[in-house]
C-alpha atoms as a PDB file:
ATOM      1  CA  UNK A   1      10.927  -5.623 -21.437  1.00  0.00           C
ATOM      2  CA  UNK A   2       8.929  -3.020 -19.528  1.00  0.00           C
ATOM      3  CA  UNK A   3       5.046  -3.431 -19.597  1.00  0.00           C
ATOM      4  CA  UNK A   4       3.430  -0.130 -20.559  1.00  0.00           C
ATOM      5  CA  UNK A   5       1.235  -0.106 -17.207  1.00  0.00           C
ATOM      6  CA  UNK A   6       4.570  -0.521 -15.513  1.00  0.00           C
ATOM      7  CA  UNK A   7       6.302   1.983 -17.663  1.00  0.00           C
ATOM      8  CA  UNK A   8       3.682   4.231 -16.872  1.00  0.00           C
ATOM      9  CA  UNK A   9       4.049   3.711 -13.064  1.00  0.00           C
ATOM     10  CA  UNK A  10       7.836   4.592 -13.206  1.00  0.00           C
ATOM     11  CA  UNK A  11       7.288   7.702 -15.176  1.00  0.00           C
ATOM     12  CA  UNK A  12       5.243   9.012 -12.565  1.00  0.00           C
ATOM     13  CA  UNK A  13       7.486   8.057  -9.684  1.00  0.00           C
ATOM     14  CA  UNK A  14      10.440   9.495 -11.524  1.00  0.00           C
ATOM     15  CA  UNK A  15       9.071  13.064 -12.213  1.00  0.00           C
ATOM     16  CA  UNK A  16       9.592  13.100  -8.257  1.00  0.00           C
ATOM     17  CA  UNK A  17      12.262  11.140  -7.547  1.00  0.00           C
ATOM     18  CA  UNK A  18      14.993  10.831 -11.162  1.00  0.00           C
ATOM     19  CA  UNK A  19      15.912   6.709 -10.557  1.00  0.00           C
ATOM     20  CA  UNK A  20      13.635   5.840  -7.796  1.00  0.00           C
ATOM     21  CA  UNK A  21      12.036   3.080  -9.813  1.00  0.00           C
ATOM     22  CA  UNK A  22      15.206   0.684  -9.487  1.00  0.00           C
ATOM     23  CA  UNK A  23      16.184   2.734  -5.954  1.00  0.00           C
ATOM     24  CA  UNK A  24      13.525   2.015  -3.939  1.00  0.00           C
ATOM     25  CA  UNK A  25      15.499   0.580  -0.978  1.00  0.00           C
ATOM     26  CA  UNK A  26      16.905   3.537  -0.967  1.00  0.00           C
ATOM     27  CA  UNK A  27      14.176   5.962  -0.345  1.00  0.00           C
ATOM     28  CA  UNK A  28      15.513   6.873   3.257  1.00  0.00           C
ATOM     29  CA  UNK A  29      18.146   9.095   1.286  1.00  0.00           C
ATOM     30  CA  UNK A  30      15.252  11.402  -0.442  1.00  0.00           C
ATOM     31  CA  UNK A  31      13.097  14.165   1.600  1.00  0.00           C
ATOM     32  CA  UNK A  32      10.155  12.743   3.575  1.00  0.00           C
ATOM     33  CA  UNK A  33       7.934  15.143   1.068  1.00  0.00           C
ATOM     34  CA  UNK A  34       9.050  13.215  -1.539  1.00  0.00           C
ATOM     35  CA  UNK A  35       9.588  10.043  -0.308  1.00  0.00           C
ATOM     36  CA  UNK A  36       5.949   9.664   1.000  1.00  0.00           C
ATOM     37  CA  UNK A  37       4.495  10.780  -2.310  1.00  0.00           C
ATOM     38  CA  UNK A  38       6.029   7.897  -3.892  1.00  0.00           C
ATOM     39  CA  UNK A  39       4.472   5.773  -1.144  1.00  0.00           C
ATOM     40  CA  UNK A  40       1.426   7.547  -1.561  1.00  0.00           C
ATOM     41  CA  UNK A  41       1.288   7.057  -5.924  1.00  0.00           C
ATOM     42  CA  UNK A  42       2.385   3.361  -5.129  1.00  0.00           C
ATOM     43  CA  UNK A  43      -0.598   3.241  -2.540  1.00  0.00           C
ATOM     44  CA  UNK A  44      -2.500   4.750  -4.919  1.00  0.00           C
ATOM     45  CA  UNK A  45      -1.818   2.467  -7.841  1.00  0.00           C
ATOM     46  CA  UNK A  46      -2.459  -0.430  -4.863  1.00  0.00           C
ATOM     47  CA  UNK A  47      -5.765   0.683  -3.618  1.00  0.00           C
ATOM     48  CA  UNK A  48      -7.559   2.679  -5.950  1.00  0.00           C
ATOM     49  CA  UNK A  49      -6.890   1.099  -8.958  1.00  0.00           C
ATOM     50  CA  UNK A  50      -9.178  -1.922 -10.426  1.00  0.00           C
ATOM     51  CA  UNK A  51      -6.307  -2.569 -13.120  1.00  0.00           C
ATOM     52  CA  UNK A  52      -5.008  -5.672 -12.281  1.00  0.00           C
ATOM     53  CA  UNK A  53      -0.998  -5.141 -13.723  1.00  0.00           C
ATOM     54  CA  UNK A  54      -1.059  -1.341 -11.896  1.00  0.00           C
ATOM     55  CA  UNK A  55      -2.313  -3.585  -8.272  1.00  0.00           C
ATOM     56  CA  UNK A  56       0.230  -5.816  -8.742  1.00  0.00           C
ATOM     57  CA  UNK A  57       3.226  -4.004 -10.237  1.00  0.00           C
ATOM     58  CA  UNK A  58       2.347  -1.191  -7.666  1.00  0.00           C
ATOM     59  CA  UNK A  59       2.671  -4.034  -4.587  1.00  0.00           C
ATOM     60  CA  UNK A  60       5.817  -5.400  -5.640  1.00  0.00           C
ATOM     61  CA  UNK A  61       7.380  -1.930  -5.680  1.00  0.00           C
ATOM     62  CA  UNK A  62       5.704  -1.436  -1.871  1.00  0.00           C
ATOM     63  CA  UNK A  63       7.762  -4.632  -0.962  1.00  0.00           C
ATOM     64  CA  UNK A  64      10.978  -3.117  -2.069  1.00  0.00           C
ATOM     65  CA  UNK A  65      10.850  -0.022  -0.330  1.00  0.00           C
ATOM     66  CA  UNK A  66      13.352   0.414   2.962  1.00  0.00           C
ATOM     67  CA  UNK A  67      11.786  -1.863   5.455  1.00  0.00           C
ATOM     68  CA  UNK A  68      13.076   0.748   8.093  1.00  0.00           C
ATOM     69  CA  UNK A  69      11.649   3.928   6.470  1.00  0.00           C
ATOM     70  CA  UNK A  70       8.274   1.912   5.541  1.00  0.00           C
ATOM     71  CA  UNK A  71       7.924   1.376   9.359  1.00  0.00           C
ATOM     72  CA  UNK A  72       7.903   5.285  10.050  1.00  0.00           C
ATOM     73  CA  UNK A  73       5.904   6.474   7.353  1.00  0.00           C
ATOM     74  CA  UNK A  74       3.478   3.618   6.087  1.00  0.00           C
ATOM     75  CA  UNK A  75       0.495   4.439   8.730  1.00  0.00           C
ATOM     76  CA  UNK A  76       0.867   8.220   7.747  1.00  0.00           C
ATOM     77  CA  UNK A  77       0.708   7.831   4.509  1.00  0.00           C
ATOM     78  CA  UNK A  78      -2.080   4.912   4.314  1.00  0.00           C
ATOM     79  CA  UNK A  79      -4.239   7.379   6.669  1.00  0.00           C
ATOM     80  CA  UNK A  80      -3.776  10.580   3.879  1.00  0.00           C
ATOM     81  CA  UNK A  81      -4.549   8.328   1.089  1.00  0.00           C
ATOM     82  CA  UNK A  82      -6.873   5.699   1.486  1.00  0.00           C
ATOM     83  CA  UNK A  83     -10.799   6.046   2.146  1.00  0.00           C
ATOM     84  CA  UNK A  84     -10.852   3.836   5.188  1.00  0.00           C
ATOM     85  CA  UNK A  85     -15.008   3.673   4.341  1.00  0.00           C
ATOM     86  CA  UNK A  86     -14.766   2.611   0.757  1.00  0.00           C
ATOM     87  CA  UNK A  87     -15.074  -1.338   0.588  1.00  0.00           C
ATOM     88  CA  UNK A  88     -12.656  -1.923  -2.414  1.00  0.00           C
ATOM     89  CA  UNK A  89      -9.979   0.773  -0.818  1.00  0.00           C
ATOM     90  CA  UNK A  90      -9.707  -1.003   2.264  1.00  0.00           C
ATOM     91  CA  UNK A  91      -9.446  -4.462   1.447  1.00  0.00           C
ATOM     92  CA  UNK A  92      -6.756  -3.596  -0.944  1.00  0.00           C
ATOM     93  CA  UNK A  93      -4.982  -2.038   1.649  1.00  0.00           C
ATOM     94  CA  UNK A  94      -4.735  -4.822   3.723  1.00  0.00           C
ATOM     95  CA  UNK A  95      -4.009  -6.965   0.942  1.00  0.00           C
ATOM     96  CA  UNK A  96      -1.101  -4.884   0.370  1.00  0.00           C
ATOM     97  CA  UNK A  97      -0.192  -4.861   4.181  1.00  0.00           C
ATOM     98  CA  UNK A  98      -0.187  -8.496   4.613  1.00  0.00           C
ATOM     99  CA  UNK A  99       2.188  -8.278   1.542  1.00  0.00           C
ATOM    100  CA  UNK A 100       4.733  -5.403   2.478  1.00  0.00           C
ATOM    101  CA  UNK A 101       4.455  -4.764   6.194  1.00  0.00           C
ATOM    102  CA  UNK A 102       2.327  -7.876   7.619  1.00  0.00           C
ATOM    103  CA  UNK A 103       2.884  -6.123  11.243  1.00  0.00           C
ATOM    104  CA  UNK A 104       1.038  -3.479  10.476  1.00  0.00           C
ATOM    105  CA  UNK A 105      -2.329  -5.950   9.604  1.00  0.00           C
ATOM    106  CA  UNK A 106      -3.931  -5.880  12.967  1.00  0.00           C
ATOM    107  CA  UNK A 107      -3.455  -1.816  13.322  1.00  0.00           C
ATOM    108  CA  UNK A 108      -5.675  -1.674   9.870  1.00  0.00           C
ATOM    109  CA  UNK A 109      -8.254  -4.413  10.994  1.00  0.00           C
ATOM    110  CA  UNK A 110      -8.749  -2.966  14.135  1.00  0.00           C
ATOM    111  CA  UNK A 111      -9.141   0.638  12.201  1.00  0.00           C
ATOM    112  CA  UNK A 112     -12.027  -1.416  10.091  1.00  0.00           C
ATOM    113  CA  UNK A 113     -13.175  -3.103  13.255  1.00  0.00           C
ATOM    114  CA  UNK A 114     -14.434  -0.006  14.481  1.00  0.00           C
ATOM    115  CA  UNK A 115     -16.259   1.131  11.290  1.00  0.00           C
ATOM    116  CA  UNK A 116     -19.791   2.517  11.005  1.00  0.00           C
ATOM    117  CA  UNK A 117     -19.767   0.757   7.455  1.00  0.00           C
ATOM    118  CA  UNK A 118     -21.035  -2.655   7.864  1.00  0.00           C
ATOM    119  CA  UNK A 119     -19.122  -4.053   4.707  1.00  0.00           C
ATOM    120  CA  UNK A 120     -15.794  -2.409   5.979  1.00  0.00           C
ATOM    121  CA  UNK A 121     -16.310  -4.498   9.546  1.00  0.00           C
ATOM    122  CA  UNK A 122     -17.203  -7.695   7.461  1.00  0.00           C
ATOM    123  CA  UNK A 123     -13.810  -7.327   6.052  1.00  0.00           C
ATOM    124  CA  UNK A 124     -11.899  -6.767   9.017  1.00  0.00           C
ATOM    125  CA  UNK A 125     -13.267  -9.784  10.610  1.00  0.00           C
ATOM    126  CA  UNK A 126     -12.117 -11.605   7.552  1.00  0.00           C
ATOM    127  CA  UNK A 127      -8.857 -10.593   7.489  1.00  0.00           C
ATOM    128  CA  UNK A 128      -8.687 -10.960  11.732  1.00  0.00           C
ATOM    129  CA  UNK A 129      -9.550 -14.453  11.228  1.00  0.00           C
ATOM    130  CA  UNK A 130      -7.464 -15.048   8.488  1.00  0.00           C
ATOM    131  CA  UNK A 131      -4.450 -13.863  10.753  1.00  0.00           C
ATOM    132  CA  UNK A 132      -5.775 -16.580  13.497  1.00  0.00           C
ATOM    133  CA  UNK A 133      -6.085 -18.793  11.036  1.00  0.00           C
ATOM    134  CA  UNK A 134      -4.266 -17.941   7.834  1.00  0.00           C
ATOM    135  CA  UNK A 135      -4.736 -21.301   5.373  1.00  0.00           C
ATOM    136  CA  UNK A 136      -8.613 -20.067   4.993  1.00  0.00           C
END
């Protein structure tokens, strides 16, 4: 059975897209306008939420996306929707990074790396040396 928070989730992604919610491997076949707003709410849900269920249901949805499509779009889209300043943003963006598209970790540390926000560099150089040294 369907948690309401996830419930919730597909509701929204299905006003754009009828089906996505079980068709996510499958997003190449959609617009790109559409598309990326579902990558953008599932971002969204990722980032900006502090609701645990929403963080996680929203990142296991992320991972089932076409690995192909993610590849084109994902920087786009994490660049329109995420505050690349705001502490809690960011980290859960690499969080979900290192969970969807782990290639794509070093293009948003170095992004944080070169931050005027002192927290958002902290975090980068967390993340940088958890990719040199990932059991920390």
């Amino acid at each position: 059975m369907m948690s309401d928070y996830e419930q919730c989730i597909k509701n929204e992604l299905e006003t754009i897209i009828p089906e996505i919610y079980d068709n996510l491997n499958n997003i190449n076949g959609y617009s790109n306008d559409r598309a990326e707003k579902i990558l953008r709410i599932l971002l969204e849900y990722s980032c900006l939420s502090q609701n645990h269920a929403n963080i996680t249901i929203s990142r296991e949805l992320i991972c089932k996306i076409n690995v192909e499509w993610l590849k084109s779009h994902y920087k786009e889209v994490a660049i329109s929707t995420i505050n690349f300043n705001d502490d809690w943003e960011y980290r859960r963006l690499l969080e979900v990074i290192d969970e969807s598209m782990p290639d794509y970790l070093k293009w948003a540390i170095n992004i944080g790396k070169g931050s005027n926000n002192e927290e958002i560099r902290e975090i980068s150089l967390e993340f940088e040396e958890y990719l040199v040294n990932p059991q920390v």
